[in-house]
N, C-alpha and C. Protein backbone atom coordinates (compact mmCIF):
# COMPACT_ATOMS: atom_id res chain seq x y z
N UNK A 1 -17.75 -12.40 -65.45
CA UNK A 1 -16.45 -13.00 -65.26
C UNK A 1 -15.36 -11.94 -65.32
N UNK A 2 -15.42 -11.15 -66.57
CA UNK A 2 -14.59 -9.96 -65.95
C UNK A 2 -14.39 -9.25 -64.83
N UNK A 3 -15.77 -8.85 -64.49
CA UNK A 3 -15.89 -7.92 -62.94
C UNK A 3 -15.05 -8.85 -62.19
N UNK A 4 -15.08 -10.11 -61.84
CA UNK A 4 -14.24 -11.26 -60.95
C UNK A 4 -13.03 -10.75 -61.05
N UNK A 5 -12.63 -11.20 -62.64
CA UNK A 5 -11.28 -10.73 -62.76
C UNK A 5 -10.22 -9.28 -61.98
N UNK A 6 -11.00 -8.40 -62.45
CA UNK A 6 -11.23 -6.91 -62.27
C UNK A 6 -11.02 -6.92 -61.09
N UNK A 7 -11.97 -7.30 -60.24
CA UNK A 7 -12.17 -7.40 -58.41
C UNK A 7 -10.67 -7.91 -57.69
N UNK A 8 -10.19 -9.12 -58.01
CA UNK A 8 -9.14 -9.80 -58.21
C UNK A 8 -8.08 -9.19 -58.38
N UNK A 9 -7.91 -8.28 -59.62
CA UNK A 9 -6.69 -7.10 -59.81
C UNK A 9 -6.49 -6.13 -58.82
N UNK A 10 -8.05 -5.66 -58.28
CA UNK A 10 -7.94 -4.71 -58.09
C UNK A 10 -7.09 -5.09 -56.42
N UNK A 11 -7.66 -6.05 -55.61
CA UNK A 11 -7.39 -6.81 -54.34
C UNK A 11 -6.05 -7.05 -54.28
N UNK A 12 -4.90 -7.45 -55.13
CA UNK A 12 -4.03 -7.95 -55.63
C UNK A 12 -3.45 -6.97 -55.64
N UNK A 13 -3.51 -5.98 -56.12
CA UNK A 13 -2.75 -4.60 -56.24
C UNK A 13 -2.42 -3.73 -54.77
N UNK A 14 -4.03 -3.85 -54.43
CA UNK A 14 -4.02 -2.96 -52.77
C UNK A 14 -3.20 -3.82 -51.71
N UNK A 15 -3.14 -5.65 -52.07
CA UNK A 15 -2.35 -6.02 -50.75
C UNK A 15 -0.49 -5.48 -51.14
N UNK A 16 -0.50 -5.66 -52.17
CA UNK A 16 0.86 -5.17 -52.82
C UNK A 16 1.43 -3.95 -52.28
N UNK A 17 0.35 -2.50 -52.12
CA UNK A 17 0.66 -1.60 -52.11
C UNK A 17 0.68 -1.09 -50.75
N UNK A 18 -0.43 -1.88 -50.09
CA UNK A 18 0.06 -2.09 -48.25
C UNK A 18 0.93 -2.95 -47.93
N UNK A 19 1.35 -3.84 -48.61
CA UNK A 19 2.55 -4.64 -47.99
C UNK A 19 4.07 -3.23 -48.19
N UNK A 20 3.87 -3.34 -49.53
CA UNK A 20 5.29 -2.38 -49.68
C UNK A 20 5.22 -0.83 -48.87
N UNK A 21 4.24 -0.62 -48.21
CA UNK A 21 4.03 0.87 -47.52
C UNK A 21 4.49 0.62 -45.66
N UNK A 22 4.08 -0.96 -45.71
CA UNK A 22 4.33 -1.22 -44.73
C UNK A 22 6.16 -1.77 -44.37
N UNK A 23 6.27 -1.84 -45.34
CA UNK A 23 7.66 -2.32 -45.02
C UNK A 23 8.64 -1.22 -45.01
N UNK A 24 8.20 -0.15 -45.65
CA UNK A 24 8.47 0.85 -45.75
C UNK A 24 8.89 1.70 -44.57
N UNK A 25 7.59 1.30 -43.87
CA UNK A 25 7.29 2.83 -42.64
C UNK A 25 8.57 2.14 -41.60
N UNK A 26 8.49 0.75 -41.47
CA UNK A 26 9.20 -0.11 -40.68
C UNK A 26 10.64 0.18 -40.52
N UNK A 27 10.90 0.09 -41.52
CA UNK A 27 12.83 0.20 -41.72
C UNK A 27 13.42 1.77 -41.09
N UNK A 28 14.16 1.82 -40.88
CA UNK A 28 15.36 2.36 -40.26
C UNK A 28 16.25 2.74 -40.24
N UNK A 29 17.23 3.45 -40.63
CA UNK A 29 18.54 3.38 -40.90
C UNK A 29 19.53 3.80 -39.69
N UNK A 30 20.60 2.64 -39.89
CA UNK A 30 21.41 2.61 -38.83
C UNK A 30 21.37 0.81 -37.89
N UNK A 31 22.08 1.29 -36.68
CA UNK A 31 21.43 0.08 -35.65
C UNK A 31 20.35 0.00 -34.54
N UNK A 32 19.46 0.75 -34.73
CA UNK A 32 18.49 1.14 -34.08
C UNK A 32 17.60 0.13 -34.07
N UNK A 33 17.07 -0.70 -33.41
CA UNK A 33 15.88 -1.60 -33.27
C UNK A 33 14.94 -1.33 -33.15
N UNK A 34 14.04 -0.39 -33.99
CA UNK A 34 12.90 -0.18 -33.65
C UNK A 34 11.74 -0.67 -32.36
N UNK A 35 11.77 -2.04 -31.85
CA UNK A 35 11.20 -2.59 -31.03
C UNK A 35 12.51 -3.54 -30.32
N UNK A 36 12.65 -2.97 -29.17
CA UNK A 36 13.61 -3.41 -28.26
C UNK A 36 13.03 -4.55 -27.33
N UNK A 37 13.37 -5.34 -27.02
CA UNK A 37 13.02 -6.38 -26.31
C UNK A 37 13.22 -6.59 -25.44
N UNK A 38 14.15 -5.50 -24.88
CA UNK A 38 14.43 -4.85 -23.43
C UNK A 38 14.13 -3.46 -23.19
N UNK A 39 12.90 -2.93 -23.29
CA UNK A 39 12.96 -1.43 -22.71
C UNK A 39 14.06 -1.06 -21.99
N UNK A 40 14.47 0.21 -22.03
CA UNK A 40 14.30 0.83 -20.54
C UNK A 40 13.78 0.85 -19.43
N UNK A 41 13.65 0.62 -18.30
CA UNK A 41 12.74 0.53 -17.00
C UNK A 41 13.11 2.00 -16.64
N UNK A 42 11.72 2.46 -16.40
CA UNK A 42 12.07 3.96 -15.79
C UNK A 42 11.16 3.54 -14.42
N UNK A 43 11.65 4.15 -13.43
CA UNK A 43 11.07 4.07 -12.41
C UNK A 43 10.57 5.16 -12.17
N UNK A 44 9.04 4.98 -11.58
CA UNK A 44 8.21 6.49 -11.24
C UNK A 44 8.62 7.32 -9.70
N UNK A 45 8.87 8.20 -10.15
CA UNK A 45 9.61 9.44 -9.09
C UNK A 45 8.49 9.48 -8.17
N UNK A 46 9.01 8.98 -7.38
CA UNK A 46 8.22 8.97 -5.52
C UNK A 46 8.02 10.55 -4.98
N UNK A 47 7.28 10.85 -4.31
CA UNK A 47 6.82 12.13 -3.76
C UNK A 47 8.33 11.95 -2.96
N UNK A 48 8.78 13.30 -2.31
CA UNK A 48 9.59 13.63 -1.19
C UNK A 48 9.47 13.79 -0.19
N UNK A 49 8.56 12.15 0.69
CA UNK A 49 8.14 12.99 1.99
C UNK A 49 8.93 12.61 3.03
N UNK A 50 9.06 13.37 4.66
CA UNK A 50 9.90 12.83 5.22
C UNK A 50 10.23 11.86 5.36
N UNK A 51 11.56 11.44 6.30
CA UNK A 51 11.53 9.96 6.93
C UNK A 51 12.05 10.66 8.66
N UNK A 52 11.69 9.27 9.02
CA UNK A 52 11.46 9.11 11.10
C UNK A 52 12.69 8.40 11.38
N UNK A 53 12.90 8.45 12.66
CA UNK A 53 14.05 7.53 13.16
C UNK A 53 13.13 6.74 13.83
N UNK A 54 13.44 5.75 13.58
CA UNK A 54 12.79 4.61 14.70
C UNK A 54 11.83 5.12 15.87
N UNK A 55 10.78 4.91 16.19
CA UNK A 55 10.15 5.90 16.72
C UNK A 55 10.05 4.61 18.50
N UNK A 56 10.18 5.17 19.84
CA UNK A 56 10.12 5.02 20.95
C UNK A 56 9.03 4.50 21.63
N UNK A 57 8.37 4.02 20.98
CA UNK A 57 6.89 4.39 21.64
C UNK A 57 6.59 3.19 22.87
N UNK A 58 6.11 3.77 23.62
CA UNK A 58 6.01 2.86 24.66
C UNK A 58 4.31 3.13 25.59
N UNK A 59 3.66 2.16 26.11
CA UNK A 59 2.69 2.52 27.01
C UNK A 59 3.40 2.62 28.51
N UNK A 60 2.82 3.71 28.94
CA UNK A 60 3.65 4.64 30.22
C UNK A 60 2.93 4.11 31.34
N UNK A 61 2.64 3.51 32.11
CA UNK A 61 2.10 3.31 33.09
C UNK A 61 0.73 1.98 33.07
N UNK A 62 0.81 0.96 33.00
CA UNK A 62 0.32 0.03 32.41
C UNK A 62 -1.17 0.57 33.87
N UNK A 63 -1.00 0.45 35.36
CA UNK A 63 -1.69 0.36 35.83
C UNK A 63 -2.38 1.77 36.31
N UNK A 64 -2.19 3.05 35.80
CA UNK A 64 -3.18 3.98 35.72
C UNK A 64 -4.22 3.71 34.60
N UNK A 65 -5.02 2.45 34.11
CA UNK A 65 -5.79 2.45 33.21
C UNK A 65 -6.60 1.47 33.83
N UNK A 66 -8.19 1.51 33.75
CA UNK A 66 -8.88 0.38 34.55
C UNK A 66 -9.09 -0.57 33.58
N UNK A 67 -9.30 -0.20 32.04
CA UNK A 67 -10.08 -0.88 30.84
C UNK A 67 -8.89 -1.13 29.98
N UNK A 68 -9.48 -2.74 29.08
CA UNK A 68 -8.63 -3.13 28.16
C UNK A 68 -9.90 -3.19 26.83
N UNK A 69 -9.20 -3.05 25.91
CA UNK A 69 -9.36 -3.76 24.46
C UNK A 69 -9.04 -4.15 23.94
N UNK A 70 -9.03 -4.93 23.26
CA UNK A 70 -8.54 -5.97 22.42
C UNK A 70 -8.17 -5.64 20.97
N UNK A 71 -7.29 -4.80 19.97
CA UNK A 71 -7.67 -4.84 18.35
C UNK A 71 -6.71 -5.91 17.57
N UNK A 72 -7.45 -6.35 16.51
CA UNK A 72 -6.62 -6.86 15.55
C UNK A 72 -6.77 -6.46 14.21
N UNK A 73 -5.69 -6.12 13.69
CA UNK A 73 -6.19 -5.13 13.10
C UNK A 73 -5.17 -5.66 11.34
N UNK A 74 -5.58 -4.57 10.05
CA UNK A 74 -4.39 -5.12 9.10
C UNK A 74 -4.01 -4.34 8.15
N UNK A 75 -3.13 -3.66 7.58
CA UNK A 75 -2.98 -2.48 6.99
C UNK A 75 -3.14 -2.37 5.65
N UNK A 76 -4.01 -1.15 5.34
CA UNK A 76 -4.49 -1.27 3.83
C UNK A 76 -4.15 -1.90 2.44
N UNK A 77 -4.22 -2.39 1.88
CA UNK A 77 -3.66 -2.92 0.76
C UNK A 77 -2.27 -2.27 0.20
N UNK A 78 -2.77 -1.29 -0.08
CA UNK A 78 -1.98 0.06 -0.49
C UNK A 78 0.12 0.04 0.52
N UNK A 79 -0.27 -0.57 1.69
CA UNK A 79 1.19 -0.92 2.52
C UNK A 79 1.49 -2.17 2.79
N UNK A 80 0.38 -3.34 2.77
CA UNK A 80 0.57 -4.55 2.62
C UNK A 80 1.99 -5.23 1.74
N UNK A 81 2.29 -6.32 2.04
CA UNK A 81 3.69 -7.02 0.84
C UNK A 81 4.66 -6.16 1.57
N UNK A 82 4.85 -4.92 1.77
CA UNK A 82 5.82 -4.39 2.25
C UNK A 82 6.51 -4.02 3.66
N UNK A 83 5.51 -4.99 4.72
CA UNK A 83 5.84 -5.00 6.21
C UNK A 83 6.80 -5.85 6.41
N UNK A 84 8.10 -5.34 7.06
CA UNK A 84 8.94 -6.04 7.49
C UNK A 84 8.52 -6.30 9.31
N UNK A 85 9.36 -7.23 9.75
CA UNK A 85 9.29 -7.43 11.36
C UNK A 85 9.68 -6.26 12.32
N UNK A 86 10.68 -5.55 11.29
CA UNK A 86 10.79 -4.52 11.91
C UNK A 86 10.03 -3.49 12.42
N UNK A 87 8.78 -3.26 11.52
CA UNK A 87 7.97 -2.27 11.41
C UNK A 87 6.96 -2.22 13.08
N UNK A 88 6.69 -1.23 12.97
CA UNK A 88 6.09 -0.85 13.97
C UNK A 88 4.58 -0.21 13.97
N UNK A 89 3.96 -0.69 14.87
CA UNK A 89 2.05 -0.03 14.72
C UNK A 89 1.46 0.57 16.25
N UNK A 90 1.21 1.31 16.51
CA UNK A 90 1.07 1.80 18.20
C UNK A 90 -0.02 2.17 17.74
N UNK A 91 -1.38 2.36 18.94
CA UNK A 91 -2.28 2.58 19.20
C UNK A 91 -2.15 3.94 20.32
N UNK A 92 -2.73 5.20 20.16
CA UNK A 92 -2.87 6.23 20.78
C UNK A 92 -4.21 6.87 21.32
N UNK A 93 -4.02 7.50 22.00
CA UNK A 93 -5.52 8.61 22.31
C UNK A 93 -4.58 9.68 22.81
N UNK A 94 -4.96 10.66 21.95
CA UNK A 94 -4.49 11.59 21.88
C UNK A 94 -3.15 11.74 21.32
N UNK A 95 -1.91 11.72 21.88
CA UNK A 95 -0.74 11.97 21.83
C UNK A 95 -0.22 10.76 23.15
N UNK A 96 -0.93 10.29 23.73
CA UNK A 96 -0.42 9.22 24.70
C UNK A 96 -0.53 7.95 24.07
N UNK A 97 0.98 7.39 24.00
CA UNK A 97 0.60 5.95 23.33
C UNK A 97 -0.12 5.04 24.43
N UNK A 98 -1.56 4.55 24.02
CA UNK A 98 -2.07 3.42 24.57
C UNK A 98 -1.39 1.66 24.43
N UNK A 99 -0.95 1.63 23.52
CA UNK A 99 -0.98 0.01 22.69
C UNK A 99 0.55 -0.06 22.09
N UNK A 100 0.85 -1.24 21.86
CA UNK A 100 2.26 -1.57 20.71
C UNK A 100 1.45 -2.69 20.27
N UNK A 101 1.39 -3.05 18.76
CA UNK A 101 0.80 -3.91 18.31
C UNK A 101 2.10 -5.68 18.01
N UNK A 102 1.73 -6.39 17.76
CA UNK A 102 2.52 -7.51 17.54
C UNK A 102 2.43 -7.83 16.09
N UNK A 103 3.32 -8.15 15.36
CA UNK A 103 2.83 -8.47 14.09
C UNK A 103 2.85 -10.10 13.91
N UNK A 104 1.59 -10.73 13.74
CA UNK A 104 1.59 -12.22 13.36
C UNK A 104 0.89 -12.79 12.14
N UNK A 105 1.91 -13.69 11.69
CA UNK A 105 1.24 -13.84 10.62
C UNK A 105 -0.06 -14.89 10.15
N UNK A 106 -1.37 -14.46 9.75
CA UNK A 106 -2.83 -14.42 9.58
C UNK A 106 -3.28 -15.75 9.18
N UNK A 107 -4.47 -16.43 9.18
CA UNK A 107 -4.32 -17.95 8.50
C UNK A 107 -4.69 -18.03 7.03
N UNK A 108 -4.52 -16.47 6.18
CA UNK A 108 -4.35 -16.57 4.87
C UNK A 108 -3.30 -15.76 4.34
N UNK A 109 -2.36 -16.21 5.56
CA UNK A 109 -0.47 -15.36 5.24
C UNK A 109 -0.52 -14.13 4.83
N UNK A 110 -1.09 -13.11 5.22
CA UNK A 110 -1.29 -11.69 5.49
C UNK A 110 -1.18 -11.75 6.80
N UNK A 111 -0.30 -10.33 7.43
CA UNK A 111 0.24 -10.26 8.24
C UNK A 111 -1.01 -9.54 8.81
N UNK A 112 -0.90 -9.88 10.28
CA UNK A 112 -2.27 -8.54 11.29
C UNK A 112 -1.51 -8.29 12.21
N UNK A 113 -1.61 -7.12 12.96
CA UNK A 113 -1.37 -6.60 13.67
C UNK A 113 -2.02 -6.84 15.43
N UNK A 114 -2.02 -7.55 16.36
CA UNK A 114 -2.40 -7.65 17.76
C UNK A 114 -2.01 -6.54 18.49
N UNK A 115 -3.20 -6.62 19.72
CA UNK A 115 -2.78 -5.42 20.86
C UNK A 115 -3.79 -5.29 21.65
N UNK A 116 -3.15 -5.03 23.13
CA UNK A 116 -4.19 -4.68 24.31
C UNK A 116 -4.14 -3.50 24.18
N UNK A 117 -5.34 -2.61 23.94
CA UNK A 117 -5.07 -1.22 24.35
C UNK A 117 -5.81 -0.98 25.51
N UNK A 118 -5.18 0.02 26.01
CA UNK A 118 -5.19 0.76 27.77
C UNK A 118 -6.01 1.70 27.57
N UNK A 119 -7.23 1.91 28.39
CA UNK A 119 -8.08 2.90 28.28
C UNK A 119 -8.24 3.20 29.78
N UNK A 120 -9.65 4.20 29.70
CA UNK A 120 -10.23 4.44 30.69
C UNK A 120 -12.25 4.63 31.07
N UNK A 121 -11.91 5.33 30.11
CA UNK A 121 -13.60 5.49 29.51
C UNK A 121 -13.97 5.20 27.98
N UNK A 122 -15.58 4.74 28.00
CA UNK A 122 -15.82 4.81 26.61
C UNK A 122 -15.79 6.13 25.50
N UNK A 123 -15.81 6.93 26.64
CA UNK A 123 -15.59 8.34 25.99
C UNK A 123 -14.35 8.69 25.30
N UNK A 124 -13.37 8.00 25.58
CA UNK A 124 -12.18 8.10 24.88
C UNK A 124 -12.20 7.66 23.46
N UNK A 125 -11.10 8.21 22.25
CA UNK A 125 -11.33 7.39 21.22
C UNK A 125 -9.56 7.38 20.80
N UNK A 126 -9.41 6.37 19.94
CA UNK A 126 -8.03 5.61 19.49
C UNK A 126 -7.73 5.79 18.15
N UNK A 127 -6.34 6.05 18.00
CA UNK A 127 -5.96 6.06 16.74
C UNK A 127 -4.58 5.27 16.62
N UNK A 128 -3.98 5.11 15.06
CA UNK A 128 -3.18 4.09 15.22
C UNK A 128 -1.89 5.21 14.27
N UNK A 129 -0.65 4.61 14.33
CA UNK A 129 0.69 5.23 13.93
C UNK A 129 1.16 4.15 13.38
N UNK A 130 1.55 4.29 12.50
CA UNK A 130 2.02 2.80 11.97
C UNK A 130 3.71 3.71 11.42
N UNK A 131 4.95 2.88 11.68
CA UNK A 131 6.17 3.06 10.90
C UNK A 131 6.78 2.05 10.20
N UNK A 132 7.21 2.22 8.93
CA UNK A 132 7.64 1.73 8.13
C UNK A 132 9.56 1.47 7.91
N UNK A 133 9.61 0.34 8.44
CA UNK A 133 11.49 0.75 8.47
C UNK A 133 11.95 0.39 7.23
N UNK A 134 11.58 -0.28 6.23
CA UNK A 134 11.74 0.01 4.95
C UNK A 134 11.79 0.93 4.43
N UNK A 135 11.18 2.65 4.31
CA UNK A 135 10.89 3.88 3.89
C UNK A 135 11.25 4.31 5.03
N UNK A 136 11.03 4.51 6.79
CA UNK A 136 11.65 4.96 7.50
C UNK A 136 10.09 6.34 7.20
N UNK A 137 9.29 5.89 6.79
CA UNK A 137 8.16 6.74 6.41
C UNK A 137 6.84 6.60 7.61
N UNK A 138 6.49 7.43 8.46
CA UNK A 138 5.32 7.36 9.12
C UNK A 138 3.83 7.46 8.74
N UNK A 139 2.92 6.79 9.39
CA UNK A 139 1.87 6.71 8.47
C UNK A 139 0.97 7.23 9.88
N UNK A 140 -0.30 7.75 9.96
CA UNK A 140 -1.24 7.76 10.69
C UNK A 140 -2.91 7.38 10.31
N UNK A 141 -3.48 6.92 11.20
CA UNK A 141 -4.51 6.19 10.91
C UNK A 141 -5.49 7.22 9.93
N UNK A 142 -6.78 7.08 9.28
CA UNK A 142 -6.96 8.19 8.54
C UNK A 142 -8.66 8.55 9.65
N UNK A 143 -8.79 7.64 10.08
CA UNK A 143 -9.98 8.23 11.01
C UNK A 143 -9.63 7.14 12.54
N UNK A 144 -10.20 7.88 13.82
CA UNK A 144 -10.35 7.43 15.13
C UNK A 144 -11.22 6.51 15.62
N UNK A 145 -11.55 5.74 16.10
CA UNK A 145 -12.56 4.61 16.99
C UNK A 145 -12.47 4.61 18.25
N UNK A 146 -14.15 4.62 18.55
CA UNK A 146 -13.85 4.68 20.42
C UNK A 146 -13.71 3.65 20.56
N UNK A 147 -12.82 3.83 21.63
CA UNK A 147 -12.39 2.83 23.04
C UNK A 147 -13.87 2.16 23.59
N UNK A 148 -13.09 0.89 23.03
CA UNK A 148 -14.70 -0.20 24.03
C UNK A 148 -14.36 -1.04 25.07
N UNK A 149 -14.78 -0.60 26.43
CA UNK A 149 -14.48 -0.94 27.43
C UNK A 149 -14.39 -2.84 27.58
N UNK A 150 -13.59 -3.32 27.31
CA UNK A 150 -13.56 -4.91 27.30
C UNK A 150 -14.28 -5.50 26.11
N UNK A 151 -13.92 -4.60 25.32
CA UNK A 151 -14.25 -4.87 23.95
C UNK A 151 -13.40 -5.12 22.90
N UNK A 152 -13.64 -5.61 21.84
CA UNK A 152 -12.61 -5.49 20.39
C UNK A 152 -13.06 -5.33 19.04
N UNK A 153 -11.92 -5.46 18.52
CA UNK A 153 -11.93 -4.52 17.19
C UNK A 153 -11.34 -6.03 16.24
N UNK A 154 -12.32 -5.98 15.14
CA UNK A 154 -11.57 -7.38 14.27
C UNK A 154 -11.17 -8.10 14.83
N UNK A 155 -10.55 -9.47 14.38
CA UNK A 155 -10.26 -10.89 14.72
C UNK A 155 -9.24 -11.06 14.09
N UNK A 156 -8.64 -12.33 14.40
CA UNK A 156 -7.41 -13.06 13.58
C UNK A 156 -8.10 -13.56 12.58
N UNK A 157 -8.75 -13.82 12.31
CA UNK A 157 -9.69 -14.69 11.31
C UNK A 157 -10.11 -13.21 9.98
N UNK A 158 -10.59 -12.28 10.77
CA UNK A 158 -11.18 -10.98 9.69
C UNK A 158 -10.66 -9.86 10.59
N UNK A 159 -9.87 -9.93 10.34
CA UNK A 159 -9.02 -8.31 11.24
C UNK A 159 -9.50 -6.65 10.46
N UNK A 160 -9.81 -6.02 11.11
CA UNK A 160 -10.24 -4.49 10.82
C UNK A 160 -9.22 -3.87 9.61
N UNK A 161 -9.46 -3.33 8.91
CA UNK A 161 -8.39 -2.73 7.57
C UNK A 161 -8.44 -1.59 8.25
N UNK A 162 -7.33 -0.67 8.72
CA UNK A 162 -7.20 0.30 8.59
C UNK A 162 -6.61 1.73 8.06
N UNK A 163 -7.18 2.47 7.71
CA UNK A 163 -6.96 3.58 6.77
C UNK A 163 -5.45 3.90 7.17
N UNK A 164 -4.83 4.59 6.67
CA UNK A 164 -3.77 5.35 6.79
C UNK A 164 -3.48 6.62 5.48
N UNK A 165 -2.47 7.18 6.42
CA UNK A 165 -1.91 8.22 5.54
C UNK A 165 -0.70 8.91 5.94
N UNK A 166 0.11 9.22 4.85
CA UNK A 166 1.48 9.06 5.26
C UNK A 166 1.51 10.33 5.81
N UNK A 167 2.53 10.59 6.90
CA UNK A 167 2.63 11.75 7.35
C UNK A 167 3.90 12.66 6.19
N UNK A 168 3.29 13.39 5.84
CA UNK A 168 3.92 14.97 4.93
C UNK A 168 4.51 15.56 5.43
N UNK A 169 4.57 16.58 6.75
CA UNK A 169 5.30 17.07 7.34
C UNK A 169 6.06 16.83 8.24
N UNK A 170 7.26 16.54 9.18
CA UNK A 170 7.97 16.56 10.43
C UNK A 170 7.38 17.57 11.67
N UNK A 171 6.78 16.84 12.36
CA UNK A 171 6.46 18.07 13.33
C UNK A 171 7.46 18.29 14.37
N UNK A 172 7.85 18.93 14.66
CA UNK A 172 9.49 19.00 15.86
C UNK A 172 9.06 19.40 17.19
């Protein structure tokens, strides 16, 4: 019955001596709130990469091309939420724009991208440019796909994700 006792003191003493250590560490002096209930919001410092002017892009000659394709296509997660109507997506081979895409919105309200692209051979292959008029930031596709002669790429239903990556430098 002692040891009880004893045990008891001893329990009794230690919550005592963490309560008062704790109230301790807590306090403050001054008007300082230790725990603010409004942080600060710091916002994370964005890389510095260029920005584009509205970019021109147009397909040049609709009837020097014998072949069409079809893509539908939808942009990585990573740029998703942030497409305005404004924005723009072209389809290329090479440095010749093939395509201007349409932006419509998907039957699970994610936006996709439509487009005939203009080819010639299967030997050709396509890449995509996407601009951002929100950031005014250019993006390019991160890998190419051949051209399929009366063929397509994704659906409205499951449209193709495609890679991107922002363009870093201004090329003049």
């Amino acid at each position: 019955m002692i040891t009880d006792m004893k045990r008891i003191s001893y329990i009794t003493m230690f919550m005592l001596i963490g309560c008062s250590l704790l109230g301790a560490s807590c306090s403050k002096s001054g008007d300082e709130d230790p725990i603010s209930p409004n942080p600060p919001v710091v916002e994370p410092e964005l890389p510095d990469y260029p920005t584009f002017d509205f970019p021109s892009w147009k397909v040049s000659n609709f009837s020097s091309f014998e072949n069409t394709m079809i893509v539908s296509v939808a942009l990585p997660d990573s740029l998703r939420g942030n497409e305005l109507a404004s924005d723009r997506l072209a389809i290329f081979c090479d440095a010749e724009c093939r395509g201007i895409a349409d932006r419509i919105e998907g039957p699970s309200g994610n936006y996709i991208w439509l487009a005939i692209v203009y080819g010639n051979s299967a030997s050709e292959s396509v890449s995509f440019k996407y601009y951002s008029s929100k950031t005014k930031y250019m993006y390019n596709s991160a890998s190419v796909i051949p051209f399929t002669i009366e063929g397509s790429l994704g659906t409205i239903d499951d449209p193709q994700i495609i890679g991107m990556r922002i363009v870093t430098e201004k090329i003049n």
